[in-house]
PDB file of N, CA and C in Angstrom:
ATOM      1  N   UNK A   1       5.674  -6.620  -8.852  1.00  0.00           N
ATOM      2  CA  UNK A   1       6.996  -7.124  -9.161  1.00  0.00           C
ATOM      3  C   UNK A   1       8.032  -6.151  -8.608  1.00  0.00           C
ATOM      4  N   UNK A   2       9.382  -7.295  -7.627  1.00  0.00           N
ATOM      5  CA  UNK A   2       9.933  -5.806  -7.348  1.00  0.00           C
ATOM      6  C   UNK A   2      11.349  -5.520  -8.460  1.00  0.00           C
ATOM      7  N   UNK A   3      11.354  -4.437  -7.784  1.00  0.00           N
ATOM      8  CA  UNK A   3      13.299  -4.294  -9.250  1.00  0.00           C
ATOM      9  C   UNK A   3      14.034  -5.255  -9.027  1.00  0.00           C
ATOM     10  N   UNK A   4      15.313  -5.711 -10.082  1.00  0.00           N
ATOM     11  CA  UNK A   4      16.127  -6.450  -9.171  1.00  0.00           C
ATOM     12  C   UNK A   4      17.215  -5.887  -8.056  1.00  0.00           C
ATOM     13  N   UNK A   5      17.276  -5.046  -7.120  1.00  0.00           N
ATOM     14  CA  UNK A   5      17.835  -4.739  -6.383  1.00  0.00           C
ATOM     15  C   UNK A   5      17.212  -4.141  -4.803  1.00  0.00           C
ATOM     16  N   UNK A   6      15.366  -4.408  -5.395  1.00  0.00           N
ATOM     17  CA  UNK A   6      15.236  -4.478  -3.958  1.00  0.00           C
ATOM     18  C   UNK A   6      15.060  -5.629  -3.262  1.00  0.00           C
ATOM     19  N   UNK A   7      15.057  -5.261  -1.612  1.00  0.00           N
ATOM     20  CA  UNK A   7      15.146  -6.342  -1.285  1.00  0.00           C
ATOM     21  C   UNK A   7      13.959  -6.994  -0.476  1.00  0.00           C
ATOM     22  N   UNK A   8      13.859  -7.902   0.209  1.00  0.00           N
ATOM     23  CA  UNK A   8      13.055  -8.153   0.331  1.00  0.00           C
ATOM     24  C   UNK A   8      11.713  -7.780   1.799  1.00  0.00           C
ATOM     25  N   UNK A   9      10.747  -7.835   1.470  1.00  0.00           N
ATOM     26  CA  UNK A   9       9.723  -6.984   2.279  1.00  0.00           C
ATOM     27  C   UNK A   9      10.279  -7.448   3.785  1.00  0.00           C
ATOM     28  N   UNK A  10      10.190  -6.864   4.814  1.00  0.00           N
ATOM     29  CA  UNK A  10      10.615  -6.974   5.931  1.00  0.00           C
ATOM     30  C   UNK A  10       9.379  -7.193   6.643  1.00  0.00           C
ATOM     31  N   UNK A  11       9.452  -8.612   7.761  1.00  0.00           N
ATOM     32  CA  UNK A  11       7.923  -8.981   7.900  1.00  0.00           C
ATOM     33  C   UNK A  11       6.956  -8.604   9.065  1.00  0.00           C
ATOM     34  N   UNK A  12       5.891  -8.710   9.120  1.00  0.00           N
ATOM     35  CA  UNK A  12       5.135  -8.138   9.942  1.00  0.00           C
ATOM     36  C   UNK A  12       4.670  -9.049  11.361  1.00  0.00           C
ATOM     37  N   UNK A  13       4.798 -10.028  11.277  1.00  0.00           N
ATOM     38  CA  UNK A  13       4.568 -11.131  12.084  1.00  0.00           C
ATOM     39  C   UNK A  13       5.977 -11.571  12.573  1.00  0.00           C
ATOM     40  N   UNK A  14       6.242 -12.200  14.075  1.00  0.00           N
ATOM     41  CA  UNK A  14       7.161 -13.276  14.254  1.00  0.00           C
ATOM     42  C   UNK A  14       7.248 -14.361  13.806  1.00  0.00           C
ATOM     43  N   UNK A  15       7.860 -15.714  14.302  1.00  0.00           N
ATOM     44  CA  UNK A  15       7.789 -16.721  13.830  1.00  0.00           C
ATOM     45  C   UNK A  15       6.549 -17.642  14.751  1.00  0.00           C
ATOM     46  N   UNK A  16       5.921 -16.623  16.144  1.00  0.00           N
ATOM     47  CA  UNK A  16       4.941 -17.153  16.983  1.00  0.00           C
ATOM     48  C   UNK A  16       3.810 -16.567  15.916  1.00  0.00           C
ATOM     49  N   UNK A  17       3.562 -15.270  15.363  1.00  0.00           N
ATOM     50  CA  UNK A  17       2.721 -14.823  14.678  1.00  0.00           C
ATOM     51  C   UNK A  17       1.987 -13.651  15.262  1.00  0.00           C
ATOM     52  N   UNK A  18       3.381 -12.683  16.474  1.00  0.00           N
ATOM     53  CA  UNK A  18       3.365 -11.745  17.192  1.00  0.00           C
ATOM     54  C   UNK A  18       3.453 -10.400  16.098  1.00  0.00           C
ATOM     55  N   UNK A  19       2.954  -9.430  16.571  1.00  0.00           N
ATOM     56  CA  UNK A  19       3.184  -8.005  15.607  1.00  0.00           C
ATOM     57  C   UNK A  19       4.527  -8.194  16.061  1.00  0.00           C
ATOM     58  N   UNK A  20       5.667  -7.285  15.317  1.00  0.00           N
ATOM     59  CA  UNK A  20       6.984  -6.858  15.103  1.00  0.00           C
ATOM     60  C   UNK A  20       6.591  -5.504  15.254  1.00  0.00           C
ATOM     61  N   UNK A  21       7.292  -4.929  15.993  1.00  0.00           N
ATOM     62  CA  UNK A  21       6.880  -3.186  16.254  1.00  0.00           C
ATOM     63  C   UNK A  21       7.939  -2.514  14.667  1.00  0.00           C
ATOM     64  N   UNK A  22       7.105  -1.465  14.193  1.00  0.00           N
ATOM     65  CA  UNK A  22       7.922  -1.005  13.290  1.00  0.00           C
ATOM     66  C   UNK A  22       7.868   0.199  13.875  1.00  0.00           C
ATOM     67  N   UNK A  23       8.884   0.951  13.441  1.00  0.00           N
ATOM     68  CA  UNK A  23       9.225   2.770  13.648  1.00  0.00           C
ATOM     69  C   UNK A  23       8.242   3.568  12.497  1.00  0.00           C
ATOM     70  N   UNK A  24       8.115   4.834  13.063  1.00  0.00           N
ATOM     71  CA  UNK A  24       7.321   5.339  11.743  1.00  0.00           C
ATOM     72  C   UNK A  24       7.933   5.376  10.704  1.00  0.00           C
ATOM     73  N   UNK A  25       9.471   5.369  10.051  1.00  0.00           N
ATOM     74  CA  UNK A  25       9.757   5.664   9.347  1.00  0.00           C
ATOM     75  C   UNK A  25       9.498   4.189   8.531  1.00  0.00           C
ATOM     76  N   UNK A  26       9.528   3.084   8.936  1.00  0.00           N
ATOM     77  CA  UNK A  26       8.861   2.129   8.088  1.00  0.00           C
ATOM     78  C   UNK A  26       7.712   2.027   8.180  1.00  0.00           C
ATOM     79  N   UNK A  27       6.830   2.441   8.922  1.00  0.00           N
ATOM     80  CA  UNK A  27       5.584   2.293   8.386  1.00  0.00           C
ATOM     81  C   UNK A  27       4.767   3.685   7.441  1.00  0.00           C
ATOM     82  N   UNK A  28       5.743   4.830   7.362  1.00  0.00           N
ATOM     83  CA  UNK A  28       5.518   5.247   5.796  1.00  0.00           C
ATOM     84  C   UNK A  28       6.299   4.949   4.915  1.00  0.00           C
ATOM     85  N   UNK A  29       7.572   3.761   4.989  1.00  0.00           N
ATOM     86  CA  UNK A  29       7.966   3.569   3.638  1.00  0.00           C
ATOM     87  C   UNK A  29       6.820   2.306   3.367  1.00  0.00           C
ATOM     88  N   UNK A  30       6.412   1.575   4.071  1.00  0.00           N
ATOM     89  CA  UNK A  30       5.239   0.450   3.914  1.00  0.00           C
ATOM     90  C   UNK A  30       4.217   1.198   2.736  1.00  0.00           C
ATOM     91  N   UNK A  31       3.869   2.562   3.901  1.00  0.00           N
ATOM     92  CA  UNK A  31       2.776   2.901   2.944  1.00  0.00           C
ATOM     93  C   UNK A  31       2.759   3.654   1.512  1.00  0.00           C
ATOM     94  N   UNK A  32       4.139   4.042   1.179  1.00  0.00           N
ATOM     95  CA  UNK A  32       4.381   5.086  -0.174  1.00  0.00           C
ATOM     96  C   UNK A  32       4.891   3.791  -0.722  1.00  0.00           C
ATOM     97  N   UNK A  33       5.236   2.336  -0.780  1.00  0.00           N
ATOM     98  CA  UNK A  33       5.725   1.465  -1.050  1.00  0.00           C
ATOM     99  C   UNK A  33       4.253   1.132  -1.774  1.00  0.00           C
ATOM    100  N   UNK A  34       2.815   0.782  -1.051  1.00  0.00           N
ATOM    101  CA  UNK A  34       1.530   0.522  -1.451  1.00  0.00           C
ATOM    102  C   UNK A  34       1.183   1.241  -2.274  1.00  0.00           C
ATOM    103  N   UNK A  35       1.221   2.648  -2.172  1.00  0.00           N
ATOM    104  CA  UNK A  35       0.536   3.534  -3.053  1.00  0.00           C
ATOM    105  C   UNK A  35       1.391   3.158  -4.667  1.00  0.00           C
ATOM    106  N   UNK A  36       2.825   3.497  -4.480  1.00  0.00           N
ATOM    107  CA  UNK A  36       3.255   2.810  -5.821  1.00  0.00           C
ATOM    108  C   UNK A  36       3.282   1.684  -6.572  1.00  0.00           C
ATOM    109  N   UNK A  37       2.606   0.590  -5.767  1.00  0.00           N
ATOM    110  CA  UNK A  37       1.981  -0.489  -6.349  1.00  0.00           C
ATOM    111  C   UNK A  37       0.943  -0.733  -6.507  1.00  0.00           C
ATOM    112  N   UNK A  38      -0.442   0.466  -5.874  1.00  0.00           N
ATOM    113  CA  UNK A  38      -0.844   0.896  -6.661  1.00  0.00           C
ATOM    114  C   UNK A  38      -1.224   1.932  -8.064  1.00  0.00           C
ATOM    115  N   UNK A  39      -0.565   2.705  -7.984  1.00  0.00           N
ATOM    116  CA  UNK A  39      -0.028   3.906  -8.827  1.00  0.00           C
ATOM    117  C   UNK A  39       0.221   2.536 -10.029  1.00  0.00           C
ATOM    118  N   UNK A  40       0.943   1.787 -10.204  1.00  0.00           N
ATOM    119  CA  UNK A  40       1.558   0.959 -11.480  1.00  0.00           C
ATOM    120  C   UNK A  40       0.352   0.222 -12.053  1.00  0.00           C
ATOM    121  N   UNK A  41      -0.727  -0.469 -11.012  1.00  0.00           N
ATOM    122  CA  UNK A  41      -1.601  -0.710 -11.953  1.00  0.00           C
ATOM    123  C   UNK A  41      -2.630  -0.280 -12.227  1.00  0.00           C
ATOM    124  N   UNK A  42      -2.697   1.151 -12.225  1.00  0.00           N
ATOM    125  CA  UNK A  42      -3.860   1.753 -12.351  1.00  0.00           C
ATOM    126  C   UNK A  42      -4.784   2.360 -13.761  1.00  0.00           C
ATOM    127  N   UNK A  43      -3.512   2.075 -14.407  1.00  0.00           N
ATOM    128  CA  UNK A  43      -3.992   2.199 -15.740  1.00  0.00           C
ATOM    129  C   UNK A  43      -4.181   0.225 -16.637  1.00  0.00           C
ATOM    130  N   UNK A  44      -3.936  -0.102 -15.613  1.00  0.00           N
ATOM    131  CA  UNK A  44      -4.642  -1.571 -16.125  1.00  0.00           C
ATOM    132  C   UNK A  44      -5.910  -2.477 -16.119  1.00  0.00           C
ATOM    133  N   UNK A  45      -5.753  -3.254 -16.347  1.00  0.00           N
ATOM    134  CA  UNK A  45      -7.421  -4.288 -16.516  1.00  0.00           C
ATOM    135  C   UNK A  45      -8.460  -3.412 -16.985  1.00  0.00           C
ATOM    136  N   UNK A  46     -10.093  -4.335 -17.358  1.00  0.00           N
ATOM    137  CA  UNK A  46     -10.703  -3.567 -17.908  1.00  0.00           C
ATOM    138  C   UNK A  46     -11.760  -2.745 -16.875  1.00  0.00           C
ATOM    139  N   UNK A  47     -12.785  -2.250 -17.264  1.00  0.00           N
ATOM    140  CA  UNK A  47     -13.906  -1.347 -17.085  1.00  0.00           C
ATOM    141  C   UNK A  47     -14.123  -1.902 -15.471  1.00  0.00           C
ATOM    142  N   UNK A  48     -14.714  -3.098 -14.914  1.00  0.00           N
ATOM    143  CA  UNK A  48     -14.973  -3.927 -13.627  1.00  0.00           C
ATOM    144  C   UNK A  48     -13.542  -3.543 -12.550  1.00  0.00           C
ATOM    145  N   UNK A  49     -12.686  -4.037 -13.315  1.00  0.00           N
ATOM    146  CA  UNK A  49     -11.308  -3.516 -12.483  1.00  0.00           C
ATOM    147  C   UNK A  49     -11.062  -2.361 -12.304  1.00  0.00           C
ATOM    148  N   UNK A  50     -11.122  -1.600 -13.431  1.00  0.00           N
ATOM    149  CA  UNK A  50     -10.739  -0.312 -12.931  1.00  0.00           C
ATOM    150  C   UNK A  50     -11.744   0.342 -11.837  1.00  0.00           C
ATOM    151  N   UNK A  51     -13.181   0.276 -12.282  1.00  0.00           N
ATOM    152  CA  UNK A  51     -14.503   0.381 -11.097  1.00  0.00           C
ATOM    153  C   UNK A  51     -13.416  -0.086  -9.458  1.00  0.00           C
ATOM    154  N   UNK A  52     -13.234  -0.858  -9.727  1.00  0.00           N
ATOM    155  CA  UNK A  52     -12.782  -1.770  -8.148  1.00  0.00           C
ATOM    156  C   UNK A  52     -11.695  -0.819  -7.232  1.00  0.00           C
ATOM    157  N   UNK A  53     -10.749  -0.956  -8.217  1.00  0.00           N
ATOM    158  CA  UNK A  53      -9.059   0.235  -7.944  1.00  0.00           C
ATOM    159  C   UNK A  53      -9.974   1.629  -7.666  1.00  0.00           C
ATOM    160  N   UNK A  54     -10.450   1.903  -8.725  1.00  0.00           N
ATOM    161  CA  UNK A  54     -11.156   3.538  -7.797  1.00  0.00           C
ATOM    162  C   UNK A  54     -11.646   3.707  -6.048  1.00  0.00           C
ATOM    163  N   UNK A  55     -13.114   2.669  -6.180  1.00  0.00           N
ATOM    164  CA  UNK A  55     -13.362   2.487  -4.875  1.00  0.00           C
ATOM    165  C   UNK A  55     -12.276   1.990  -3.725  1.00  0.00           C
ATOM    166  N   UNK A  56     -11.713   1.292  -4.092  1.00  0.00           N
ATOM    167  CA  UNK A  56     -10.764   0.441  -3.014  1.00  0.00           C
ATOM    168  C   UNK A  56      -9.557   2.215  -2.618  1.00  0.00           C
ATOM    169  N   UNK A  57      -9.542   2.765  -4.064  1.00  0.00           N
ATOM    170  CA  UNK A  57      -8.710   4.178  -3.437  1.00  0.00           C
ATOM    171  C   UNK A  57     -10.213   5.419  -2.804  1.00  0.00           C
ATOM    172  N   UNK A  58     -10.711   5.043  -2.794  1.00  0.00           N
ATOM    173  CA  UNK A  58     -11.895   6.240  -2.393  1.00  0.00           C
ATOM    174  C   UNK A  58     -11.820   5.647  -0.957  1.00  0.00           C
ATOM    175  N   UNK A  59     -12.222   4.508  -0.763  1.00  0.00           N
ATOM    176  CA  UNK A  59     -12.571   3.694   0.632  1.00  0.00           C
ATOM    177  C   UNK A  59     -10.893   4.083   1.535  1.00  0.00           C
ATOM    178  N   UNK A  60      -9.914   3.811   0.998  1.00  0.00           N
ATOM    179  CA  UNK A  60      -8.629   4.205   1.658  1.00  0.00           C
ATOM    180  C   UNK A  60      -8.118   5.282   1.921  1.00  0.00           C
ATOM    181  N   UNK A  61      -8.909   6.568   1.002  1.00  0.00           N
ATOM    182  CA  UNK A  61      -9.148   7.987   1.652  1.00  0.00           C
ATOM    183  C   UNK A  61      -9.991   8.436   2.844  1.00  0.00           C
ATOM    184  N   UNK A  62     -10.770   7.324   2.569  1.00  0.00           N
ATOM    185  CA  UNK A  62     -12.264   7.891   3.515  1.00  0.00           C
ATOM    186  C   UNK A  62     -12.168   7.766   4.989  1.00  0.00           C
ATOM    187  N   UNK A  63     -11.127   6.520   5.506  1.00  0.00           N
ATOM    188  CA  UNK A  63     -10.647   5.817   6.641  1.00  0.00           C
ATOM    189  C   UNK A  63      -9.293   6.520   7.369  1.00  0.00           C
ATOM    190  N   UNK A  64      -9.109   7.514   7.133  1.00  0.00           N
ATOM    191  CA  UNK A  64      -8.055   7.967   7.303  1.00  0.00           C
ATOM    192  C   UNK A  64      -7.470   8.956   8.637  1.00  0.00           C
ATOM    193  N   UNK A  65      -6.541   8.875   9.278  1.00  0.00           N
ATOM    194  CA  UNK A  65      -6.252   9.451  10.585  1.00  0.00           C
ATOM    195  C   UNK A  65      -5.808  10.512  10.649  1.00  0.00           C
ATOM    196  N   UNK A  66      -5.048  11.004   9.414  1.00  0.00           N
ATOM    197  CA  UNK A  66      -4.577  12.355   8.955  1.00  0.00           C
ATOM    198  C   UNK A  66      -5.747  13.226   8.008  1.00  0.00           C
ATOM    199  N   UNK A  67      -5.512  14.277   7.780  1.00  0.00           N
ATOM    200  CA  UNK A  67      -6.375  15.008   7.087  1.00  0.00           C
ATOM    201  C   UNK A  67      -6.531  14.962   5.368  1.00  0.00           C
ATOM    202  N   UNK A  68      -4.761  14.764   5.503  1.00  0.00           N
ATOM    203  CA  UNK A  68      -4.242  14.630   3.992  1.00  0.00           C
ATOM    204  C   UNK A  68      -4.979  13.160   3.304  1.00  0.00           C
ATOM    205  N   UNK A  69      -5.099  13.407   1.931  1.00  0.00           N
ATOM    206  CA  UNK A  69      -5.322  12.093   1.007  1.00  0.00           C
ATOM    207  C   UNK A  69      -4.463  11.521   0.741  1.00  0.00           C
ATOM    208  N   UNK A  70      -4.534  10.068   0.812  1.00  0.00           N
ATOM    209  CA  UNK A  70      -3.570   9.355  -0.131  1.00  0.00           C
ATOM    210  C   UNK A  70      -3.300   9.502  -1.647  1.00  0.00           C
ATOM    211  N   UNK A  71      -4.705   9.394  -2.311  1.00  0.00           N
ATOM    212  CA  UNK A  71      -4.601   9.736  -3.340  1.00  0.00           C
ATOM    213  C   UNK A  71      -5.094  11.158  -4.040  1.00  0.00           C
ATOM    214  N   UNK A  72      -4.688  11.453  -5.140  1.00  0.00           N
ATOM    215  CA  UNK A  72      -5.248  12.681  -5.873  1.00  0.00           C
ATOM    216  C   UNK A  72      -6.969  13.093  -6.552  1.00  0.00           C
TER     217      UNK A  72
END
């Protein structure tokens, strides 16, 4: 859910269904944008879900082009 004052996601496709080149500086607000939507539900759903959110953040560390982690 977003606040009411943001706006809305800026898209990744044309209207042919071409990539849109982004600058880096949006494609790390893309990605600190993800992490805080995941960060919000991470203390939610039960035991199966939470199992899922771990791996899905282990698997998104593991793939990574920088050295640094996404997550903690």
């Amino acid at each position: 859910m977003q606040p009411p004052n943001a706006s809305p996601p800026r898209r990744s496709v044309d209207e042919h269904g071409r990539a849109i080149p982004m600058t880096e500086d949006e494609v790390r607000q893309r990605a600190e944008e993800a992490i805080r939507a995941l960060d919000a539900v991470d203390g939610e759903g039960d035991e199966e879900q939470r199992q899922t959110l771990d791996l899905l953040m282990k698997l998104i560390d593991e793939d990574r082009m920088s050295y640094r982690r996404r997550f903690p």
